[in-house]
N, C-alpha and C. Protein backbone atom coordinates (compact mmCIF):
# COMPACT_ATOMS: atom_id res chain seq x y z
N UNK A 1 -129.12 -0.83 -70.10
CA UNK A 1 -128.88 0.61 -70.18
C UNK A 1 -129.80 1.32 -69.21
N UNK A 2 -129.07 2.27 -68.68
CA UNK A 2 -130.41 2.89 -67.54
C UNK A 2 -130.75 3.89 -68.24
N UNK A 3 -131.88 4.53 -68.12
CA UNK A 3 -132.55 5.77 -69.11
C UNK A 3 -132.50 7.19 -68.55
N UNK A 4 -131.82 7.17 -66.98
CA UNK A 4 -131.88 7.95 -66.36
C UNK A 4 -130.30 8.47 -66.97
N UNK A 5 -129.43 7.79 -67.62
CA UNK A 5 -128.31 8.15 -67.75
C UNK A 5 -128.13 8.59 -69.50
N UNK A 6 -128.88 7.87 -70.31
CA UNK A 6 -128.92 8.34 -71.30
C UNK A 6 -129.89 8.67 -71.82
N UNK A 7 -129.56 10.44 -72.98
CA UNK A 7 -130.68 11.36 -73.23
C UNK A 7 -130.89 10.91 -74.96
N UNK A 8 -132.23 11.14 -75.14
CA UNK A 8 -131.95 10.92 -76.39
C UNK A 8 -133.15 12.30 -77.00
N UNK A 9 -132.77 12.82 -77.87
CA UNK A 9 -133.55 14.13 -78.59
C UNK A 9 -133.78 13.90 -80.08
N UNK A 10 -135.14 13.63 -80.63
CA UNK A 10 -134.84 14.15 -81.86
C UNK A 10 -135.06 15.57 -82.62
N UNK A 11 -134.60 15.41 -83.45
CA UNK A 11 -134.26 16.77 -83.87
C UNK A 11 -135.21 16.98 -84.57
N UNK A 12 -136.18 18.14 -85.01
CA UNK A 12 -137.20 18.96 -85.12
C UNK A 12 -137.66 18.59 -85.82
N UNK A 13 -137.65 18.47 -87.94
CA UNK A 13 -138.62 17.63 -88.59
C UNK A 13 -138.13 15.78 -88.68
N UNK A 14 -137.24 15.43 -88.15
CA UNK A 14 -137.63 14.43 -88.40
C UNK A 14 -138.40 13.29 -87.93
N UNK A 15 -139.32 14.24 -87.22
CA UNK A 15 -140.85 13.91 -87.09
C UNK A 15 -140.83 11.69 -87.02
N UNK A 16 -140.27 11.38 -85.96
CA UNK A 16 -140.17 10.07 -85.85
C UNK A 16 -141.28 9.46 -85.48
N UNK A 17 -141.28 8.45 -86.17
CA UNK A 17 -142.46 7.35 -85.69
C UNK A 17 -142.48 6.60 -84.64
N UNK A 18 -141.34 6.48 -84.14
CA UNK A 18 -140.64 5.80 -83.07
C UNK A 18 -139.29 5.94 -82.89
N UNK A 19 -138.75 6.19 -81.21
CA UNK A 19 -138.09 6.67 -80.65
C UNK A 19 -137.50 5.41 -80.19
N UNK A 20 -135.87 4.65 -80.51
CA UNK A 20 -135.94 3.42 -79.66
C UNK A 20 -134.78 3.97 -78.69
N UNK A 21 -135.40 3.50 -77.66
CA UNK A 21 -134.01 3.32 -76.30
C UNK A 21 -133.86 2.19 -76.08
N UNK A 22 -132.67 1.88 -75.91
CA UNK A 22 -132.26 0.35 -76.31
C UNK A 22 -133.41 -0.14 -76.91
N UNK A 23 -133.85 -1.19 -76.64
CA UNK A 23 -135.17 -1.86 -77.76
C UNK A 23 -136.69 -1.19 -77.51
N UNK A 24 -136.83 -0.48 -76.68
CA UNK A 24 -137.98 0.17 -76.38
C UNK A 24 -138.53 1.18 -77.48
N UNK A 25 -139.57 0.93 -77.72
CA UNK A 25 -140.52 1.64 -78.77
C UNK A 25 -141.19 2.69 -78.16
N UNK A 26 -141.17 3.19 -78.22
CA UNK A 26 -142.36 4.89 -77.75
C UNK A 26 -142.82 5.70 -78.80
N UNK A 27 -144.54 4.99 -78.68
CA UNK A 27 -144.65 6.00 -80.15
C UNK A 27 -145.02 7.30 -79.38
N UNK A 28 -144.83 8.25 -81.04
CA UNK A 28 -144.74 9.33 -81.31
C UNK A 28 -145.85 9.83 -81.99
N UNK A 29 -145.27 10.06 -83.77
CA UNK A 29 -146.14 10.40 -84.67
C UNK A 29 -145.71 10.16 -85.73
N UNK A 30 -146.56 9.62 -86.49
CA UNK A 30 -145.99 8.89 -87.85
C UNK A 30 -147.16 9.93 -89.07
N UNK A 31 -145.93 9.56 -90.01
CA UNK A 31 -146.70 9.81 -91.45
C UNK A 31 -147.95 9.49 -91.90
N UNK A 32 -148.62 9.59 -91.80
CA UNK A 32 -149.63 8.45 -92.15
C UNK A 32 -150.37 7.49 -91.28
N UNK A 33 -150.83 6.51 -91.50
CA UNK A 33 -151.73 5.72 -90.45
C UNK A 33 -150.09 5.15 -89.53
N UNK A 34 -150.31 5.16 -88.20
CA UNK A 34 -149.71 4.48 -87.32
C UNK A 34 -149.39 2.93 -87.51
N UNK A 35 -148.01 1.94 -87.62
CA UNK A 35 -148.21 0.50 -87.93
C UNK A 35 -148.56 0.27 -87.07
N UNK A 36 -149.06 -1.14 -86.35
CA UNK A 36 -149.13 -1.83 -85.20
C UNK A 36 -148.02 -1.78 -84.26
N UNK A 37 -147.75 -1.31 -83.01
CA UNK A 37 -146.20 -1.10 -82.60
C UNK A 37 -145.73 -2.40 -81.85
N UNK A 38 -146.63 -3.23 -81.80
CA UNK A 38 -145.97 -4.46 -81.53
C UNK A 38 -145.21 -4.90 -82.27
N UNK A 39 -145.86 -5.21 -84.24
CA UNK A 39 -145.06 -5.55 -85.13
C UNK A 39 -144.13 -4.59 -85.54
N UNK A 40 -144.27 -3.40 -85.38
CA UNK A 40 -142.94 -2.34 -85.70
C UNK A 40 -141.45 -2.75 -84.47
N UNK A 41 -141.91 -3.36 -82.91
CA UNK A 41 -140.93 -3.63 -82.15
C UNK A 41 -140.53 -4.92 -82.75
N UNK A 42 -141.55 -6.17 -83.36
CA UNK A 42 -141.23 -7.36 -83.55
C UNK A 42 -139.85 -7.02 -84.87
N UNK A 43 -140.37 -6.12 -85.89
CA UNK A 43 -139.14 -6.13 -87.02
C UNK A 43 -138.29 -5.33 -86.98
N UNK A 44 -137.92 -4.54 -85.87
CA UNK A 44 -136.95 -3.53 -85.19
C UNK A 44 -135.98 -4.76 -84.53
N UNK A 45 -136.39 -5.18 -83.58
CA UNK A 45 -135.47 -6.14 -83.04
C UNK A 45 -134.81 -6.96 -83.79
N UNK A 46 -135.61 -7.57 -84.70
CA UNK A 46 -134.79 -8.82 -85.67
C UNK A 46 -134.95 -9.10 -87.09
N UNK A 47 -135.07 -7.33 -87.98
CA UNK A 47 -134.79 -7.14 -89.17
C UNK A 47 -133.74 -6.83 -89.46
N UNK A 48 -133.07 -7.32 -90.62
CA UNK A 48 -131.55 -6.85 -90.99
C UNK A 48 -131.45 -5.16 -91.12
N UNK A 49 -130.38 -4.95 -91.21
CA UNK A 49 -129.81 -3.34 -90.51
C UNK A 49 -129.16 -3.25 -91.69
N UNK A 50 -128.47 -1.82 -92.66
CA UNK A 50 -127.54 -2.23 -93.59
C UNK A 50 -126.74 -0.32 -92.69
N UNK A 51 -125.42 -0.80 -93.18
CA UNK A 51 -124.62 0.06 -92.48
C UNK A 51 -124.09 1.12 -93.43
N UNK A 52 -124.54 2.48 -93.14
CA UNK A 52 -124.59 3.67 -94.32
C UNK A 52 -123.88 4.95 -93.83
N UNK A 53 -123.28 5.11 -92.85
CA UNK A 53 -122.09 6.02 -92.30
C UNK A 53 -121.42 5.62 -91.21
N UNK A 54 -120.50 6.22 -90.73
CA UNK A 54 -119.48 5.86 -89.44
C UNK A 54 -119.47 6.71 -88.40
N UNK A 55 -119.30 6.31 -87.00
CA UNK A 55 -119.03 7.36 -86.16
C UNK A 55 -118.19 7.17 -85.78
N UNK A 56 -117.16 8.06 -86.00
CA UNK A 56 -115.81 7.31 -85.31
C UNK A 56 -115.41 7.63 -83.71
N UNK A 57 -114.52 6.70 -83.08
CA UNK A 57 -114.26 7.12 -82.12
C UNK A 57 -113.62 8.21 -81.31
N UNK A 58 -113.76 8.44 -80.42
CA UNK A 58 -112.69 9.77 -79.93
C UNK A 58 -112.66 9.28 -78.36
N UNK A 59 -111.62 9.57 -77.79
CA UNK A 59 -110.96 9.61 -76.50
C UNK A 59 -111.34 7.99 -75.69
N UNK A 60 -112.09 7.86 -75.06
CA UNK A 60 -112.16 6.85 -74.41
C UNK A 60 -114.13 6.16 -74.83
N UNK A 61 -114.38 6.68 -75.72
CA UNK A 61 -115.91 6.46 -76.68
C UNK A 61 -115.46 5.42 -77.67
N UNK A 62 -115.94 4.83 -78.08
CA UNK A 62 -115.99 3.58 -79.12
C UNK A 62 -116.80 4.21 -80.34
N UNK A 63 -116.24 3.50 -81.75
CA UNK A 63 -117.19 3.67 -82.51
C UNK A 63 -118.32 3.14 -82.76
N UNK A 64 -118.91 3.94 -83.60
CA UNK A 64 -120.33 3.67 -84.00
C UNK A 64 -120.80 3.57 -85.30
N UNK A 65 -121.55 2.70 -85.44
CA UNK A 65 -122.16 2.94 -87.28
C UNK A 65 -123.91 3.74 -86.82
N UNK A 66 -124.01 3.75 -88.56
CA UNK A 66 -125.35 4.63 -88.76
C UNK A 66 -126.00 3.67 -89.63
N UNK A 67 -127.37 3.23 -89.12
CA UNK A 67 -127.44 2.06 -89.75
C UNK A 67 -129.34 2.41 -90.41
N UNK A 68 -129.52 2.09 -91.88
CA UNK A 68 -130.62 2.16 -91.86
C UNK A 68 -131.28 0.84 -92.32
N UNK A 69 -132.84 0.88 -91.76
CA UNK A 69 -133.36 -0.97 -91.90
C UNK A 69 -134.98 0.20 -91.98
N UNK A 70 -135.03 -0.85 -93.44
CA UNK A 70 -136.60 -1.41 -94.10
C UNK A 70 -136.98 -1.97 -93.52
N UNK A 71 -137.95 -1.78 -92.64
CA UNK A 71 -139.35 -3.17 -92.10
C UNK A 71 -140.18 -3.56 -92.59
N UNK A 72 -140.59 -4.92 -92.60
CA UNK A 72 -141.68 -5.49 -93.04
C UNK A 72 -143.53 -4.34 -92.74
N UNK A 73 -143.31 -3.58 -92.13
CA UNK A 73 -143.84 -2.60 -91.39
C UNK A 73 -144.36 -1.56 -92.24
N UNK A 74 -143.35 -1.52 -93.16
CA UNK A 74 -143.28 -0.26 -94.16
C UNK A 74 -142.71 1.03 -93.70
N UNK A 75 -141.51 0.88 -92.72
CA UNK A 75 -140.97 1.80 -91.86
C UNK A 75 -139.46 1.92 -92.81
N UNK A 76 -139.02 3.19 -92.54
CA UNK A 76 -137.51 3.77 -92.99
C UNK A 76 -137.13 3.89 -91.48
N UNK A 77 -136.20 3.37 -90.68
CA UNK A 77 -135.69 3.65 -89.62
C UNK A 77 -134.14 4.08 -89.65
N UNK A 78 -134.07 5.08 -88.86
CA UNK A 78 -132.21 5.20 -89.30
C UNK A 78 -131.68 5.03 -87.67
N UNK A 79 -130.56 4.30 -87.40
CA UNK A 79 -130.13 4.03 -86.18
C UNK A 79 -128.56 4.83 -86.29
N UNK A 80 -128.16 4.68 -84.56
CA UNK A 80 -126.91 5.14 -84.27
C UNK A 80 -126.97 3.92 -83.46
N UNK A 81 -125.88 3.03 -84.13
CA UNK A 81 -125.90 1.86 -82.46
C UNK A 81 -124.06 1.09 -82.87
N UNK A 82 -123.64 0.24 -81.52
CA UNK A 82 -122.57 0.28 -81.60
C UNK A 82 -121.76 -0.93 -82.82
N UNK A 83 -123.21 -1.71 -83.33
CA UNK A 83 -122.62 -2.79 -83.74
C UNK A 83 -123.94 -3.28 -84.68
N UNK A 84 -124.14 -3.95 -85.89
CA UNK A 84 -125.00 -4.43 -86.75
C UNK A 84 -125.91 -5.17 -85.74
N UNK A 85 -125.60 -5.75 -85.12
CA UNK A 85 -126.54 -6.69 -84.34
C UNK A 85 -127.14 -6.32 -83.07
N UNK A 86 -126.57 -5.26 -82.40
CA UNK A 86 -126.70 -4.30 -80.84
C UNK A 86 -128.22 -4.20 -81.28
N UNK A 87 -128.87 -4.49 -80.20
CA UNK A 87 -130.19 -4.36 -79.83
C UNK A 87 -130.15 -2.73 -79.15
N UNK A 88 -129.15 -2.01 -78.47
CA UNK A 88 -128.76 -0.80 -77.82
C UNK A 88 -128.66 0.54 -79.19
N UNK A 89 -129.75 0.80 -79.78
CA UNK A 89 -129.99 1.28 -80.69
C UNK A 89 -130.64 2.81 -80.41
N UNK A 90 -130.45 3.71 -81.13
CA UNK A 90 -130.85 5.14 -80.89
C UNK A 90 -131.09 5.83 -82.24
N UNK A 91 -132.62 6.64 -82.56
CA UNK A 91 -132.89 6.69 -83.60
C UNK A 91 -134.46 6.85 -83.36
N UNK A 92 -134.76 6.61 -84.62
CA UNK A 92 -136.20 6.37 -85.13
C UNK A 92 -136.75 6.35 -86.18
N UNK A 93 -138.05 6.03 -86.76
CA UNK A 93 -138.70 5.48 -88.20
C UNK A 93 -139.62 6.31 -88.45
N UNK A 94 -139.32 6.94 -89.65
CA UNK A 94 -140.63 7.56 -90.74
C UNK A 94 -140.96 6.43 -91.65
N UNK A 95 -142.26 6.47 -92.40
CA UNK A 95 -142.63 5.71 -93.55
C UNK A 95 -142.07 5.79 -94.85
N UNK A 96 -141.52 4.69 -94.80
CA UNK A 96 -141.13 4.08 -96.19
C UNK A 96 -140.92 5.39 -97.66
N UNK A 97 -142.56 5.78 -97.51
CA UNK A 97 -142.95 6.40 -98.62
C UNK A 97 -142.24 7.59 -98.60
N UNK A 98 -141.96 8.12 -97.53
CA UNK A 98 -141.69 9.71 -97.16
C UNK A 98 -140.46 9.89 -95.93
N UNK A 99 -139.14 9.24 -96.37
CA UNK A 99 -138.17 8.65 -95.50
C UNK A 99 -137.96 9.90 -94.50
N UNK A 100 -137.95 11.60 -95.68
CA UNK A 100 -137.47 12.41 -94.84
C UNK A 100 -138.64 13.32 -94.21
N UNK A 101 -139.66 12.94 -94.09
CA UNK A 101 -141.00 13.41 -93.95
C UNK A 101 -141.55 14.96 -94.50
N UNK A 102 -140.80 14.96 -95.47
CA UNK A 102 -141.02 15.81 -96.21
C UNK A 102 -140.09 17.23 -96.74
N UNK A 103 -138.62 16.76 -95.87
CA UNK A 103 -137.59 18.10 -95.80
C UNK A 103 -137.01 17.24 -96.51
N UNK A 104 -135.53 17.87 -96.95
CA UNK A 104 -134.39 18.30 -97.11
C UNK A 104 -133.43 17.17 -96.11
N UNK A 105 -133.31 17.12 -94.83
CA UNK A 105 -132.76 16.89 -93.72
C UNK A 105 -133.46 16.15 -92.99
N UNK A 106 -132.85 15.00 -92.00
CA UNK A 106 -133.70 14.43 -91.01
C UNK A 106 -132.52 13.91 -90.24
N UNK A 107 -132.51 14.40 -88.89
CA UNK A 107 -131.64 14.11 -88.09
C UNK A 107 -131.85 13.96 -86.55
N UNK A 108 -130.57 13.07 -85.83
CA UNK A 108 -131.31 12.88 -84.50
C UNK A 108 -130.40 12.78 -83.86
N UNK A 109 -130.54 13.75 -82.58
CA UNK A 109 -129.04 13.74 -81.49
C UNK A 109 -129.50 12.87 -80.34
N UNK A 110 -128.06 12.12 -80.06
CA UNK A 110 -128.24 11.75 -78.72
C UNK A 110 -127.07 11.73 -77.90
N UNK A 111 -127.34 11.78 -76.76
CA UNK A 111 -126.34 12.41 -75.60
C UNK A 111 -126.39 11.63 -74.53
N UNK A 112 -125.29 11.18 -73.87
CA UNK A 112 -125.16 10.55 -72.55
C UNK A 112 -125.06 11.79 -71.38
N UNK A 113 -125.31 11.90 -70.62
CA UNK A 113 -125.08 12.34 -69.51
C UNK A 113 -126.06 13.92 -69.62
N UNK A 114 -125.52 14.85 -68.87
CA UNK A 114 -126.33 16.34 -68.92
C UNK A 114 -127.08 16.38 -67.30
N UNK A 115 -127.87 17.53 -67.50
CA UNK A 115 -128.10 17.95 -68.88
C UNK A 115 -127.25 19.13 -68.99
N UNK A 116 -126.89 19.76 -68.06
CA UNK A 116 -125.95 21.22 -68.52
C UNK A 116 -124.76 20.51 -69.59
N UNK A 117 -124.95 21.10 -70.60
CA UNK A 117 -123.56 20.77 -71.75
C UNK A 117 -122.60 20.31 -71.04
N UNK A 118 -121.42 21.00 -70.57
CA UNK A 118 -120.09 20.71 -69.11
C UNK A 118 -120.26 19.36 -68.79
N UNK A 119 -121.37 18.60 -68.44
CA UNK A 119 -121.42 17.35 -67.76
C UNK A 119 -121.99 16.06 -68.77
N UNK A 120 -122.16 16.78 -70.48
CA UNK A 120 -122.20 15.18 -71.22
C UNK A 120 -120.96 14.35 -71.40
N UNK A 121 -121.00 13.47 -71.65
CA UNK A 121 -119.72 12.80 -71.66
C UNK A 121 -119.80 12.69 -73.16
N UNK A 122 -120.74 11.97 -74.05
CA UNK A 122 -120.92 12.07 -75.22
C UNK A 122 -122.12 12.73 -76.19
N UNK A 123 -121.70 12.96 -77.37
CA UNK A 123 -122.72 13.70 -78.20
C UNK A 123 -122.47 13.14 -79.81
N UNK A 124 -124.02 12.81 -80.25
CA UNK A 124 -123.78 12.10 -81.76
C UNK A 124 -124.76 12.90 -82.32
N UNK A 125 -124.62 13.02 -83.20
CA UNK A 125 -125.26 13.15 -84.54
C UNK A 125 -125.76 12.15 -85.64
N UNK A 126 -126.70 11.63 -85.92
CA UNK A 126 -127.00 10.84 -87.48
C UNK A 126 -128.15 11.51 -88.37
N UNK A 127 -128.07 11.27 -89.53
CA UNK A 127 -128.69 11.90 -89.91
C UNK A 127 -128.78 10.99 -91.76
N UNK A 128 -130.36 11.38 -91.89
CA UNK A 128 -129.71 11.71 -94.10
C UNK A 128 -130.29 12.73 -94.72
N UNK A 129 -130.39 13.27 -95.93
CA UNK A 129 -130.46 14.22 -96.22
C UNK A 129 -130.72 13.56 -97.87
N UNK A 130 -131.43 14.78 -98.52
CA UNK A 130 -132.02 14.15 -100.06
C UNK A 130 -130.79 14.59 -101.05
N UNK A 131 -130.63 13.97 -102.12
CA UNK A 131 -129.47 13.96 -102.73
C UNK A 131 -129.43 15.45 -103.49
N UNK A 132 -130.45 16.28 -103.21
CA UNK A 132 -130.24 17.95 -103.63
C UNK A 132 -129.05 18.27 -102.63
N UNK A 133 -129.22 18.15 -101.44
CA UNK A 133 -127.89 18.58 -100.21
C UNK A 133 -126.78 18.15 -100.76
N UNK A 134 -126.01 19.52 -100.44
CA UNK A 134 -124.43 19.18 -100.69
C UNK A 134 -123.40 18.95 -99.72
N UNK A 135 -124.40 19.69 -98.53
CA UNK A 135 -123.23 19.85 -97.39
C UNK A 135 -124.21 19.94 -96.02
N UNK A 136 -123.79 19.70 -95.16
CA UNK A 136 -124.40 19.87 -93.54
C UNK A 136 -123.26 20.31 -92.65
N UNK A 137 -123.67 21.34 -92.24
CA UNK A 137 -123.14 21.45 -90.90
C UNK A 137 -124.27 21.68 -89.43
N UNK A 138 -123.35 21.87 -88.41
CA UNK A 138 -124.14 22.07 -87.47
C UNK A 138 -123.55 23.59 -86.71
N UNK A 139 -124.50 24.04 -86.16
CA UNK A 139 -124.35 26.03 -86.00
C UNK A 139 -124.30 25.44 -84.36
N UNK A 140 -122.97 25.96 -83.55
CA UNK A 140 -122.95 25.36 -82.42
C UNK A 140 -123.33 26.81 -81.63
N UNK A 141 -123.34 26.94 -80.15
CA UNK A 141 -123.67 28.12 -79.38
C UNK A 141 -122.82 29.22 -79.62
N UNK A 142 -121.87 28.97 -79.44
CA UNK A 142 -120.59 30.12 -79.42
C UNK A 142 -120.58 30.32 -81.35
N UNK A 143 -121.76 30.02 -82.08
CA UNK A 143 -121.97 30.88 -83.15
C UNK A 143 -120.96 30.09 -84.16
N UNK A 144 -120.23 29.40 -84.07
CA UNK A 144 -119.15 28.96 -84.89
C UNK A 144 -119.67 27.08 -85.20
N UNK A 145 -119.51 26.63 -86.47
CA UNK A 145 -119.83 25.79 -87.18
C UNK A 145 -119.27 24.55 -87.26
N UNK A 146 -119.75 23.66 -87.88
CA UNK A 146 -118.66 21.99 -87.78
C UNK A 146 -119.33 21.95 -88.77
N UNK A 147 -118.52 21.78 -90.03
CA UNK A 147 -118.50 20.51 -90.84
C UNK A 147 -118.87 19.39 -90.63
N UNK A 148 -119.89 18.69 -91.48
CA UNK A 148 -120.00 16.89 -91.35
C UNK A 148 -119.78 16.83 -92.89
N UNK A 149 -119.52 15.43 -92.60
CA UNK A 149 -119.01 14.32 -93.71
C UNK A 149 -120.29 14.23 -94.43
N UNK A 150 -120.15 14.26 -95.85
CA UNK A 150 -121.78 13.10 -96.38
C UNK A 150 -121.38 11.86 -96.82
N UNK A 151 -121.56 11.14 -96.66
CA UNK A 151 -121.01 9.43 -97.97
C UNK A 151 -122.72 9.41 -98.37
N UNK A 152 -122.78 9.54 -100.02
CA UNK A 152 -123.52 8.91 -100.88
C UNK A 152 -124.00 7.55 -100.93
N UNK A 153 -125.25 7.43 -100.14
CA UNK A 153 -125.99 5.93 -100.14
C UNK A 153 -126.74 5.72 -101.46
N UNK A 154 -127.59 4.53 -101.57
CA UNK A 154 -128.33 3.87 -102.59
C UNK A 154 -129.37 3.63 -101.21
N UNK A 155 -130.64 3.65 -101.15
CA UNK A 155 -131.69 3.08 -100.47
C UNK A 155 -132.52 2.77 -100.83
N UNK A 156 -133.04 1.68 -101.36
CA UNK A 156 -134.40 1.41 -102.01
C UNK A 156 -134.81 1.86 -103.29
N UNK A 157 -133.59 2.22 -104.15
CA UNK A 157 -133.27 2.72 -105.38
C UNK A 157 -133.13 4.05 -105.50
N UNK A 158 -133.10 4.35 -104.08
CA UNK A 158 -132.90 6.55 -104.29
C UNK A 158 -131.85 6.88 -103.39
N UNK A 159 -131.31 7.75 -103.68
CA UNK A 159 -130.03 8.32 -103.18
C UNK A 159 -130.54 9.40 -102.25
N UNK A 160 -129.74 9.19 -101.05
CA UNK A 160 -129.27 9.71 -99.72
C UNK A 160 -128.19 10.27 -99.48
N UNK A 161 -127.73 11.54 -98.96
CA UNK A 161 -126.85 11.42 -98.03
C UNK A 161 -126.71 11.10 -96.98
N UNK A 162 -125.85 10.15 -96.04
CA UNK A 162 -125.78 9.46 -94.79
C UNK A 162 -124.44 10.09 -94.14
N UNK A 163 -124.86 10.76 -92.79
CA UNK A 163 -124.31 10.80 -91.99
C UNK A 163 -123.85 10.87 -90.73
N UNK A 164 -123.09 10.59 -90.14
CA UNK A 164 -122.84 10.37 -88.24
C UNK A 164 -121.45 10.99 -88.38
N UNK A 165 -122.03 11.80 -86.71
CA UNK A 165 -120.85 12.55 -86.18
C UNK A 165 -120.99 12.80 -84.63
N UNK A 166 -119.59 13.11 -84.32
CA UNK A 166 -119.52 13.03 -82.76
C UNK A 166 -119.00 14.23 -82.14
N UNK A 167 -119.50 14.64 -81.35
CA UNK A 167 -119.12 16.47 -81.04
C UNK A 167 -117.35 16.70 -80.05
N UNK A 168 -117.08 16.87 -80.43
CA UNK A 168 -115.79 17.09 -79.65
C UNK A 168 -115.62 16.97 -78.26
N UNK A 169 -115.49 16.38 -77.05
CA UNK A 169 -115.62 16.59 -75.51
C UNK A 169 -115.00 17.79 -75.20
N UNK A 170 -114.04 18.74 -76.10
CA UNK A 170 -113.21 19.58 -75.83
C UNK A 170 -114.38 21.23 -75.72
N UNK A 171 -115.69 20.64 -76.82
CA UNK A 171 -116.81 21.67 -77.09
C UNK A 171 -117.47 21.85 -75.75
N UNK A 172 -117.81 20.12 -75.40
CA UNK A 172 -118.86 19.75 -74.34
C UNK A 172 -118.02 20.34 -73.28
N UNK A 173 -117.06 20.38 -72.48
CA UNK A 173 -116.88 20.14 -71.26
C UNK A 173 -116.33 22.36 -71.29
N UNK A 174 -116.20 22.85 -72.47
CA UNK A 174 -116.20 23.96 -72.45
C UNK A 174 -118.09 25.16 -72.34
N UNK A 175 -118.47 23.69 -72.44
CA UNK A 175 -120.20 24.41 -72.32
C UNK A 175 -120.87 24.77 -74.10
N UNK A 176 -119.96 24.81 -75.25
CA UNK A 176 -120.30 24.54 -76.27
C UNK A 176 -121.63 23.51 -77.11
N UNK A 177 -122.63 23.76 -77.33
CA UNK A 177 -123.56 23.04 -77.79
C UNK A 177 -124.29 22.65 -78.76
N UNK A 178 -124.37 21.74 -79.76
CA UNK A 178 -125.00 21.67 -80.82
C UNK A 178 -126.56 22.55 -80.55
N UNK A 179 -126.75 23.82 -81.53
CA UNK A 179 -128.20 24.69 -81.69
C UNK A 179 -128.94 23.81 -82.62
N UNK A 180 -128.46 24.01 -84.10
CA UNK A 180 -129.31 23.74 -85.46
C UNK A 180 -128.33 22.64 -86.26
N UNK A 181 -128.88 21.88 -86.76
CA UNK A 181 -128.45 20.82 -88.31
C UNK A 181 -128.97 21.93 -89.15
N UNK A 182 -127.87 22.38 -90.32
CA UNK A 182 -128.37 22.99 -91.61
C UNK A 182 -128.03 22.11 -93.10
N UNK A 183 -128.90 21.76 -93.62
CA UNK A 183 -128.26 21.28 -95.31
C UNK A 183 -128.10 22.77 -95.99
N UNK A 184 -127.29 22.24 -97.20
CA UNK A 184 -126.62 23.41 -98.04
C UNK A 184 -127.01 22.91 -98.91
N UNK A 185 -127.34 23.96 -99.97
CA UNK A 185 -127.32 23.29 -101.03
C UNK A 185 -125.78 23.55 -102.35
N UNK A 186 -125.58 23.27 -103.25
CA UNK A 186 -124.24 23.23 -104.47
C UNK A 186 -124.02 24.28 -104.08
N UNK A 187 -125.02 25.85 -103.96
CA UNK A 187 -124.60 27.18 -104.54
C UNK A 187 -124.46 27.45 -102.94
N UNK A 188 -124.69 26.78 -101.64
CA UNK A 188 -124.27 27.00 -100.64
C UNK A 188 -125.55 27.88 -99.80
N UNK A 189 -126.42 27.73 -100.32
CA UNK A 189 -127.67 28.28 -99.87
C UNK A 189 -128.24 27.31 -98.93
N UNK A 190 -128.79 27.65 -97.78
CA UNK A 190 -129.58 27.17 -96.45
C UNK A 190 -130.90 26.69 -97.54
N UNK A 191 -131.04 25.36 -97.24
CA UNK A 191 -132.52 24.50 -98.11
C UNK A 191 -133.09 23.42 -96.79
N UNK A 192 -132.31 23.56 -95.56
CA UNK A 192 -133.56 23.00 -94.54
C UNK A 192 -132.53 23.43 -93.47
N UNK A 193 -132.98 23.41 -92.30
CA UNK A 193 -133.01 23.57 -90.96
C UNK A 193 -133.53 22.91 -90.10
N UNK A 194 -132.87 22.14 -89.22
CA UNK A 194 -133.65 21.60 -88.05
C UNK A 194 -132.58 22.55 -86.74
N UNK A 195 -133.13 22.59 -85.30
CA UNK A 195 -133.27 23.39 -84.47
C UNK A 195 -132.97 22.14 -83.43
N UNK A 196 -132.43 21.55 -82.23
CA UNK A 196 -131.92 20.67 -81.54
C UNK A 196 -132.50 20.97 -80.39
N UNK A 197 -132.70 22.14 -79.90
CA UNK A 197 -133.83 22.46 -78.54
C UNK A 197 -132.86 22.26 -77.39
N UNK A 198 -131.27 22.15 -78.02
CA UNK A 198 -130.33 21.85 -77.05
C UNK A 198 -129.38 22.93 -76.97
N UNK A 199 -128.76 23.19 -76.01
CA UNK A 199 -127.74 24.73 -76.12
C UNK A 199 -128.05 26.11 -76.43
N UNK A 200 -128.99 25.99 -76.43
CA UNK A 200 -129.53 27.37 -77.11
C UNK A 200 -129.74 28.00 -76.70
């Protein structure tokens, strides 16, 4: 994968411990004491993955799963990658203890191409959210909203919402841009916000 071609952003609290491009580790900032990032790359590469939303395909893009993996590390990592076994992974890891580092929401965009909106070719979304959230959308530039999906996970005995989504090329190539991820809560009230630092 060249890095010059693909962007990857995360989105505002979910404050990642690590950023992977294809298998590459770049720390960041973690919860708590930092693991060793050798052994965080050693159980990234070749810890089992379990698969907790879908991205589906559109136009000439392939799908994708949303995959989250426990490390021996004591890491919560949530991925966007094309296949259980793809080392070509996009994402990143909070601690175990504190999956969503402390919100509501934790989400992470990534984008091929740019950077002016008009010239991405693709745009994802993954994300989870604490089982208070009822709903997520995302608040695009032109002020108008998208719906995402939630599917109800089990993780480590606590419930998640898990989800992946893919922005329309019809948005992108009109200059349209993901601003903010919002969770909702039942009564439809704003209970977190993250901000994308993209389109805005």
């Amino acid at each position: 994968m060249k890095l010059m071609r693909r962007r990857a952003l995360i989105v505002g609290v979910i404050a990642l411990g690590a950023l992977a491009l294809g298998s590459a580790v770049v720390a960041s900032r973690f919860g708590g004491s930092p693991p060793d990032l050798d052994r965080l790359q050693h159980a990234i590469d070749r810890e089992p993955m379990t698969r907790v939303a879908d991205i589906p395909p559109a136009e000439d893009a392939a799908g994708r799963g949303v995959y989250v993996q426990l490390t021996s590390t004591g890491q919560f990592c949530l991925w966007d990658a094309p296949s259980i076994g793809s080392r070509e992974k996009q994402g990143g890891c909070n601690s175990a203890d504190d999956p969503l580092a402390g919100s509501e929401l934790s989400a992470s965009l990534a984008y091929d191409g740019g950077p002016a909106t008009s010239s991405v070719k693709d745009a994802r979304l993954i994300g989870v959210v604490s089982e208070k959230v009822a709903r997520v959308e995302v608040v695009m530039s032109d002020r108008s909203r998208r719906a995402i999906t939630l599917r109800r996970v089990s993780i480590a005995g606590d419930t998640y919402g898990a989800f992946g989504y893919r922005f329309a090329k019809a948005d992108l190539r009109r200059g349209v841009a993901p601003v903010a991820v919002v969770a909702l809560d039942a009564s439809g009230a704003e209970s977190d916000r993250q901000t994308t630092g993209f389109g805005g």
